[in-house]
N, C-alpha and C. Protein backbone atom coordinates (compact mmCIF):
# COMPACT_ATOMS: atom_id res chain seq x y z
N UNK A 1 -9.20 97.00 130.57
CA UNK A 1 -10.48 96.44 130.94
C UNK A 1 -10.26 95.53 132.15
N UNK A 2 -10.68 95.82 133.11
CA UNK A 2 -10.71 94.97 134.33
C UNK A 2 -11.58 93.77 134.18
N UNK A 3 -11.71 92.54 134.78
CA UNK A 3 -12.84 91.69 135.21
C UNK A 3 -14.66 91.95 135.13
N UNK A 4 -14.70 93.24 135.73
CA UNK A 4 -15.97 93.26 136.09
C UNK A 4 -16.62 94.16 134.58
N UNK A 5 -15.52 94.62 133.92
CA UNK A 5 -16.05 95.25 132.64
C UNK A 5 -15.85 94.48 131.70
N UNK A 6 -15.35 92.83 131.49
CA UNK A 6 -15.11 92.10 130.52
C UNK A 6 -16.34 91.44 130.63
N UNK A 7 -16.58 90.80 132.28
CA UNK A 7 -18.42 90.78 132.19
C UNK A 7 -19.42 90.79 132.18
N UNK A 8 -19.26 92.86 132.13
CA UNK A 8 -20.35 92.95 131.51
C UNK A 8 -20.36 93.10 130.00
N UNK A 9 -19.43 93.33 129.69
CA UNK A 9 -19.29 93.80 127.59
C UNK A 9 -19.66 92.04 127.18
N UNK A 10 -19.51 90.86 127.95
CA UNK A 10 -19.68 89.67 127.31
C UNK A 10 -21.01 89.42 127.46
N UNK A 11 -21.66 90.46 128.60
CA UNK A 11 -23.35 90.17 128.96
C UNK A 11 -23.67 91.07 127.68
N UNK A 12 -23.46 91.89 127.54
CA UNK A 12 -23.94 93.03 126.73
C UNK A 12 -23.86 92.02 125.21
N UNK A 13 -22.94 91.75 125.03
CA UNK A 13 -22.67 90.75 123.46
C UNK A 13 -23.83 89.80 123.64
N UNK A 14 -23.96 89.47 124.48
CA UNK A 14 -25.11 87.89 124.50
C UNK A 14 -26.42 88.24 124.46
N UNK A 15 -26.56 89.88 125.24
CA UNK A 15 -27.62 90.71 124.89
C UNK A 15 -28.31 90.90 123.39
N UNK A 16 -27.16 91.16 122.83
CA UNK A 16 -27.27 91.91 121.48
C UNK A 16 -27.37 91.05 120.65
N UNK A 17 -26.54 90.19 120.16
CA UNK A 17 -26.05 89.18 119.26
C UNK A 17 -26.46 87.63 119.39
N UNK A 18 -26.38 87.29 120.87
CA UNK A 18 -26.14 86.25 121.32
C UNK A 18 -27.64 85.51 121.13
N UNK A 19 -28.83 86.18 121.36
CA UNK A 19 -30.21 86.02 122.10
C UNK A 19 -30.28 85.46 123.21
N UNK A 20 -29.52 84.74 123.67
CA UNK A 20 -29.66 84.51 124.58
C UNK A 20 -27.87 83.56 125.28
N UNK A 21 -27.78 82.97 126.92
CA UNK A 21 -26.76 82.21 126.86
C UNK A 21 -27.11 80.96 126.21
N UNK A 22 -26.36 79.85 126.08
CA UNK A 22 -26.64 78.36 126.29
C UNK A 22 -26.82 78.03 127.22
N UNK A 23 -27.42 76.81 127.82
CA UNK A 23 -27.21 76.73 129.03
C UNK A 23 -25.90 76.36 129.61
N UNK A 24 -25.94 76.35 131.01
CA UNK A 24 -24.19 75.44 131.52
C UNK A 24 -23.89 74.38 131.08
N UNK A 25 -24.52 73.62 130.49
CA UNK A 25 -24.19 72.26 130.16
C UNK A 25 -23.34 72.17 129.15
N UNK A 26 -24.11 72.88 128.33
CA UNK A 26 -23.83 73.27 126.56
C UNK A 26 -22.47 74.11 126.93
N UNK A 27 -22.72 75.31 127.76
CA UNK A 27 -21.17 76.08 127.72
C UNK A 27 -20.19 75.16 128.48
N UNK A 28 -20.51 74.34 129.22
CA UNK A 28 -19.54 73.41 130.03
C UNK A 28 -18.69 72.64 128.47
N UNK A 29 -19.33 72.35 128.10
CA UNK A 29 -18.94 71.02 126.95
C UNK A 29 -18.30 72.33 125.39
N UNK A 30 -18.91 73.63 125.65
CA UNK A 30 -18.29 74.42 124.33
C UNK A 30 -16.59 74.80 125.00
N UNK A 31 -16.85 75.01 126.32
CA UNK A 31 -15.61 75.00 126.88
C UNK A 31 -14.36 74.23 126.66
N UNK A 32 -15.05 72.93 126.88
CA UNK A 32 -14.35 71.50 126.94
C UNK A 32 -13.74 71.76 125.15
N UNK A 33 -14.73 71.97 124.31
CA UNK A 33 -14.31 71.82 122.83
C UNK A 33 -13.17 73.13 122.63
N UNK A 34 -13.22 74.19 123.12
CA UNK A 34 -12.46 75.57 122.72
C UNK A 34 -10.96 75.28 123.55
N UNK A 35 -10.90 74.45 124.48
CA UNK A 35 -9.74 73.67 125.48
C UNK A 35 -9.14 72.73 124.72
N UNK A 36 -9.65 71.93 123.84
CA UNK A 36 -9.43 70.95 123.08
C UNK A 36 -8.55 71.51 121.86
N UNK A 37 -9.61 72.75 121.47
CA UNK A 37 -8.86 73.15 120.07
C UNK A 37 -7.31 73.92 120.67
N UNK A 38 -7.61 74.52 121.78
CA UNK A 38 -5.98 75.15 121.76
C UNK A 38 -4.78 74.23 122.31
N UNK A 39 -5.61 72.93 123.22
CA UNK A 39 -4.38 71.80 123.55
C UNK A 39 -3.99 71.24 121.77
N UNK A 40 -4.44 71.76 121.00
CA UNK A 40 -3.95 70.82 119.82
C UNK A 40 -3.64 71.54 118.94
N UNK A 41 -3.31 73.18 119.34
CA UNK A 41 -2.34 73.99 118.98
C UNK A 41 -1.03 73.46 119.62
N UNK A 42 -1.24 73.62 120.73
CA UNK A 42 -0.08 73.83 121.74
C UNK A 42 1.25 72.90 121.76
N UNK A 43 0.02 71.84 121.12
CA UNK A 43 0.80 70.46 121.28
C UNK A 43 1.83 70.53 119.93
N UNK A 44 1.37 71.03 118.82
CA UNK A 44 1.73 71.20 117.76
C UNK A 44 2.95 72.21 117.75
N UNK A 45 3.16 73.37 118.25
CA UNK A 45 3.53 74.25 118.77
C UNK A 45 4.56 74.10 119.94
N UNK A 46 4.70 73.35 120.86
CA UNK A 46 5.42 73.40 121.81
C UNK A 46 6.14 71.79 122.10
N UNK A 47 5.17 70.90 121.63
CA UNK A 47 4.96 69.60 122.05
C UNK A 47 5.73 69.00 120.69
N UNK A 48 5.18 67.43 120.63
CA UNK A 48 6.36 66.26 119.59
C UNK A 48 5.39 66.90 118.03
N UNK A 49 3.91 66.84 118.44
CA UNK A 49 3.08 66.56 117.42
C UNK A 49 3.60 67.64 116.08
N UNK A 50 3.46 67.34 114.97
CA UNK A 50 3.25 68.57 113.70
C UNK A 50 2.41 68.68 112.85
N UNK A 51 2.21 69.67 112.16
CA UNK A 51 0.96 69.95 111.54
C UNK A 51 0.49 69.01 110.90
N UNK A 52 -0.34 68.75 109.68
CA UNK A 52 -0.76 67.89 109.16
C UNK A 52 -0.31 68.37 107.88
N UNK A 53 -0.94 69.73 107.74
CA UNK A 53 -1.13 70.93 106.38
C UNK A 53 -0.01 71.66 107.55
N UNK A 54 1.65 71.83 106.99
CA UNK A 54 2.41 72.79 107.20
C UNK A 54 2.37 74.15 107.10
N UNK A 55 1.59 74.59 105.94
CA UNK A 55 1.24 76.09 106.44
C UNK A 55 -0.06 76.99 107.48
N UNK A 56 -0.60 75.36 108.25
CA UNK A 56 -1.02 75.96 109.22
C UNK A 56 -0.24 76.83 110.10
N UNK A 57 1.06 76.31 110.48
CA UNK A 57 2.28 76.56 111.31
C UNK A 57 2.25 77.91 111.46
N UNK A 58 2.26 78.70 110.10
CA UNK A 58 2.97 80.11 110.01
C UNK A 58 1.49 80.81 110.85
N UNK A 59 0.50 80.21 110.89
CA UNK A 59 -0.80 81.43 111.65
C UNK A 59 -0.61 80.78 113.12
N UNK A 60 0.10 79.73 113.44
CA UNK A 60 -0.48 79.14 115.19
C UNK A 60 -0.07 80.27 116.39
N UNK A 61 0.53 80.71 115.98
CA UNK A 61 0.70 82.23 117.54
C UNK A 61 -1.01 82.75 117.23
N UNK A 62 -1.61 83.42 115.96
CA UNK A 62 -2.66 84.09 116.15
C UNK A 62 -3.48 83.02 116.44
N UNK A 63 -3.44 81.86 115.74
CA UNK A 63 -4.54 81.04 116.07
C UNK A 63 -4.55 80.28 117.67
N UNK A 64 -3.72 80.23 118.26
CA UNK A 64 -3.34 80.04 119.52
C UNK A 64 -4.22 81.34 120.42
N UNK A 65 -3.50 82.53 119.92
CA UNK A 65 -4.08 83.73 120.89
C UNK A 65 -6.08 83.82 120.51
N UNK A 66 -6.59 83.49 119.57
CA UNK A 66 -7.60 83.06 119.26
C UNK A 66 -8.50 81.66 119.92
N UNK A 67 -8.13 80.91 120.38
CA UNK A 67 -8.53 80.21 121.34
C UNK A 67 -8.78 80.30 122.71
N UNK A 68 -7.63 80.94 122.90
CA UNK A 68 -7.21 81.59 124.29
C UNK A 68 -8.79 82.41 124.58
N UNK A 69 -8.95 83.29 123.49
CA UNK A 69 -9.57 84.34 123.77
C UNK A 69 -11.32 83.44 123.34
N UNK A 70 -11.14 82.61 122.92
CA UNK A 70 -12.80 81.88 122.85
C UNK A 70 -12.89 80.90 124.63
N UNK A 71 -11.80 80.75 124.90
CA UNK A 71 -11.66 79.72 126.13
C UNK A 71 -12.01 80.78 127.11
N UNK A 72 -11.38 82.24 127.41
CA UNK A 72 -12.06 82.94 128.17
C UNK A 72 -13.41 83.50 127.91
N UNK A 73 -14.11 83.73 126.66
CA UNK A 73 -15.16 84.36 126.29
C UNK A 73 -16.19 83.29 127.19
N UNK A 74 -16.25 82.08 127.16
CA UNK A 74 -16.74 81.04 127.46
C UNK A 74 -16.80 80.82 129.17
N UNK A 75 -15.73 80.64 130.01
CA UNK A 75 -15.76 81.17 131.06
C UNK A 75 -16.40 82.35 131.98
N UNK A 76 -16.16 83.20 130.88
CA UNK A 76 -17.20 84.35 131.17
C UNK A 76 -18.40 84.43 131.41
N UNK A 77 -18.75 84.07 130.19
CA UNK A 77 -20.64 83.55 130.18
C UNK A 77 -21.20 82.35 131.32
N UNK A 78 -19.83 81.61 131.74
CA UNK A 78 -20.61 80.65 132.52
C UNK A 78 -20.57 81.15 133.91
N UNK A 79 -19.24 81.76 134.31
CA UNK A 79 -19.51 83.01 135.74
C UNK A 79 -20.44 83.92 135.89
N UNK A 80 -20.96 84.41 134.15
CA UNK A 80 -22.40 85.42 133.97
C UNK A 80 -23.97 84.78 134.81
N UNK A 81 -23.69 83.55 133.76
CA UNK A 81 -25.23 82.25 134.13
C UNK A 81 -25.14 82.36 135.74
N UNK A 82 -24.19 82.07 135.93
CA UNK A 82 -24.16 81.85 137.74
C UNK A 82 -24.01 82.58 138.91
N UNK A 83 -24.28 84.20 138.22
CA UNK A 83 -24.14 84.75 139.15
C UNK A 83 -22.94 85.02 139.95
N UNK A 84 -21.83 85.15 139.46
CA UNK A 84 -20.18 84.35 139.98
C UNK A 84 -19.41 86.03 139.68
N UNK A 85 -18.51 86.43 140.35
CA UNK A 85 -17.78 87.50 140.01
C UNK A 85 -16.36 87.45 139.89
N UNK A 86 -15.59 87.68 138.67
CA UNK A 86 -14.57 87.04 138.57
C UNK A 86 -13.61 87.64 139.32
N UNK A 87 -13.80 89.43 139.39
CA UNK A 87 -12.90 89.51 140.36
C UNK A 87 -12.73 89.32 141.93
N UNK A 88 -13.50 89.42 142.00
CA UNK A 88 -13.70 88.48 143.67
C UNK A 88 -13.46 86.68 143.48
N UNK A 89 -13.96 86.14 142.93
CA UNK A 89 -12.66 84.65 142.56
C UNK A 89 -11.06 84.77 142.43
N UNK A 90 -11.25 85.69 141.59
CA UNK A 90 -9.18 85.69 141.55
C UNK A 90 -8.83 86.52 142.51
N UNK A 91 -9.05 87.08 143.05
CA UNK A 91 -8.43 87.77 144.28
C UNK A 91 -8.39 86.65 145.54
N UNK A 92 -9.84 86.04 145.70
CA UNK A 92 -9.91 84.51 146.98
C UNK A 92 -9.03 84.12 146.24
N UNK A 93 -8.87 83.67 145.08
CA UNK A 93 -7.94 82.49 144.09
C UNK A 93 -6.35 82.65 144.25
N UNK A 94 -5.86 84.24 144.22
CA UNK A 94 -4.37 84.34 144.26
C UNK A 94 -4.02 84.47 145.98
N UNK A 95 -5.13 84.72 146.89
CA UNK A 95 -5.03 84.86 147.88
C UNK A 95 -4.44 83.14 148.53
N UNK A 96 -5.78 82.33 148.47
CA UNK A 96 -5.21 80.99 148.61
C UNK A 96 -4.05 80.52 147.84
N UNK A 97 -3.48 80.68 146.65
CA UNK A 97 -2.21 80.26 145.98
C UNK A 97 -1.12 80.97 146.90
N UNK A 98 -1.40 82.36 147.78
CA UNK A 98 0.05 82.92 148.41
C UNK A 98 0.38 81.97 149.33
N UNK A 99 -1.02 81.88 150.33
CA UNK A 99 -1.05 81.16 151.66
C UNK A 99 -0.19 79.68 151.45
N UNK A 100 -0.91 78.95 150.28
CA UNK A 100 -0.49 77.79 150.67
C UNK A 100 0.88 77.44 149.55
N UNK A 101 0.84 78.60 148.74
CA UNK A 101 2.55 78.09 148.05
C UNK A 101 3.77 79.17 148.09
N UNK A 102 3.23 80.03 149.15
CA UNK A 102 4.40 81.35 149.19
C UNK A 102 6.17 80.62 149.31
N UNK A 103 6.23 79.07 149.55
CA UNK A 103 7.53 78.79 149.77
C UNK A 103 7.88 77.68 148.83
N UNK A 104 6.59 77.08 148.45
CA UNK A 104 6.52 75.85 147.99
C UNK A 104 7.67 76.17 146.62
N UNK A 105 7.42 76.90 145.73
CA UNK A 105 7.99 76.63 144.22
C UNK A 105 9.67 77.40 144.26
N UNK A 106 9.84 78.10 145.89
CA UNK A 106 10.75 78.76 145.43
C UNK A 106 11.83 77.44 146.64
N UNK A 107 11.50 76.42 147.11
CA UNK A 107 11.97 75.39 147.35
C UNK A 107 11.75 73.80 146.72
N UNK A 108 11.30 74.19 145.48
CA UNK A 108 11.64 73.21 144.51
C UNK A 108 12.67 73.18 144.15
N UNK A 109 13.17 71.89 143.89
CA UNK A 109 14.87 71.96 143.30
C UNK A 109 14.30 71.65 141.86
N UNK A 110 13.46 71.21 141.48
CA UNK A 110 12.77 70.90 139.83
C UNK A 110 12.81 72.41 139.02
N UNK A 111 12.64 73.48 140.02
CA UNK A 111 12.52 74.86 139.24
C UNK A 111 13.54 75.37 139.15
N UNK A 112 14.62 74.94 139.55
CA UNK A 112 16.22 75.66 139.67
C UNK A 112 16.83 75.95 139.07
């Protein structure tokens, strides 16, 4: 599935299911909350923090890849509202990352 078929199948879901979007505000801030829930996987997961309830532990890869995938669903809908095309963003997007870091990370001594 490329970009431009993820949104439309997420227009098509909001069609069907959804009744309608939220507005940006609301998806700005559901964003902010679905960002929240996977920094507090991650942290748990990669970082000092640990579970609370230890057999959360054994699901955090799916529940991790489950966030992931509400954090993009969400993105989606708000590039939908706006008229925005994602693959034409990430293409300008990796285009500007060549230009201005094609030397930068591979003359870090921090990455070595």
């Amino acid at each position: 599935m490329n970009l431009y078929e993820l949104q439309q199948d997420v227009d098509d879901w909001i069609k069907e299911y959804g009744v309608r979007y939220f507005d940006e505000r609301t998806n700005m801030l559901v964003l902010m909350e679905e960002v929240g829930e996977l920094a507090r996987l991650m942290s748990r997961k990669y970082g000092e923090q640990s579970f609370k309830d230890y057999s959360e532990s054994e699901f955090v890869d799916r529940n991790i890849s489950e966030e992931l995938g509400d954090c993009l669903f969400v993105l989606v809908c708000l590039a939908n509202q706006m008229g925005l095309n994602l693959e034409e963003i990430m293409k300008s997007n990796l285009q500007k990352k060549t230009c201005r870091d094609k030397d930068r990370h591979h003359n870090n001594p921090k990455l070595e």
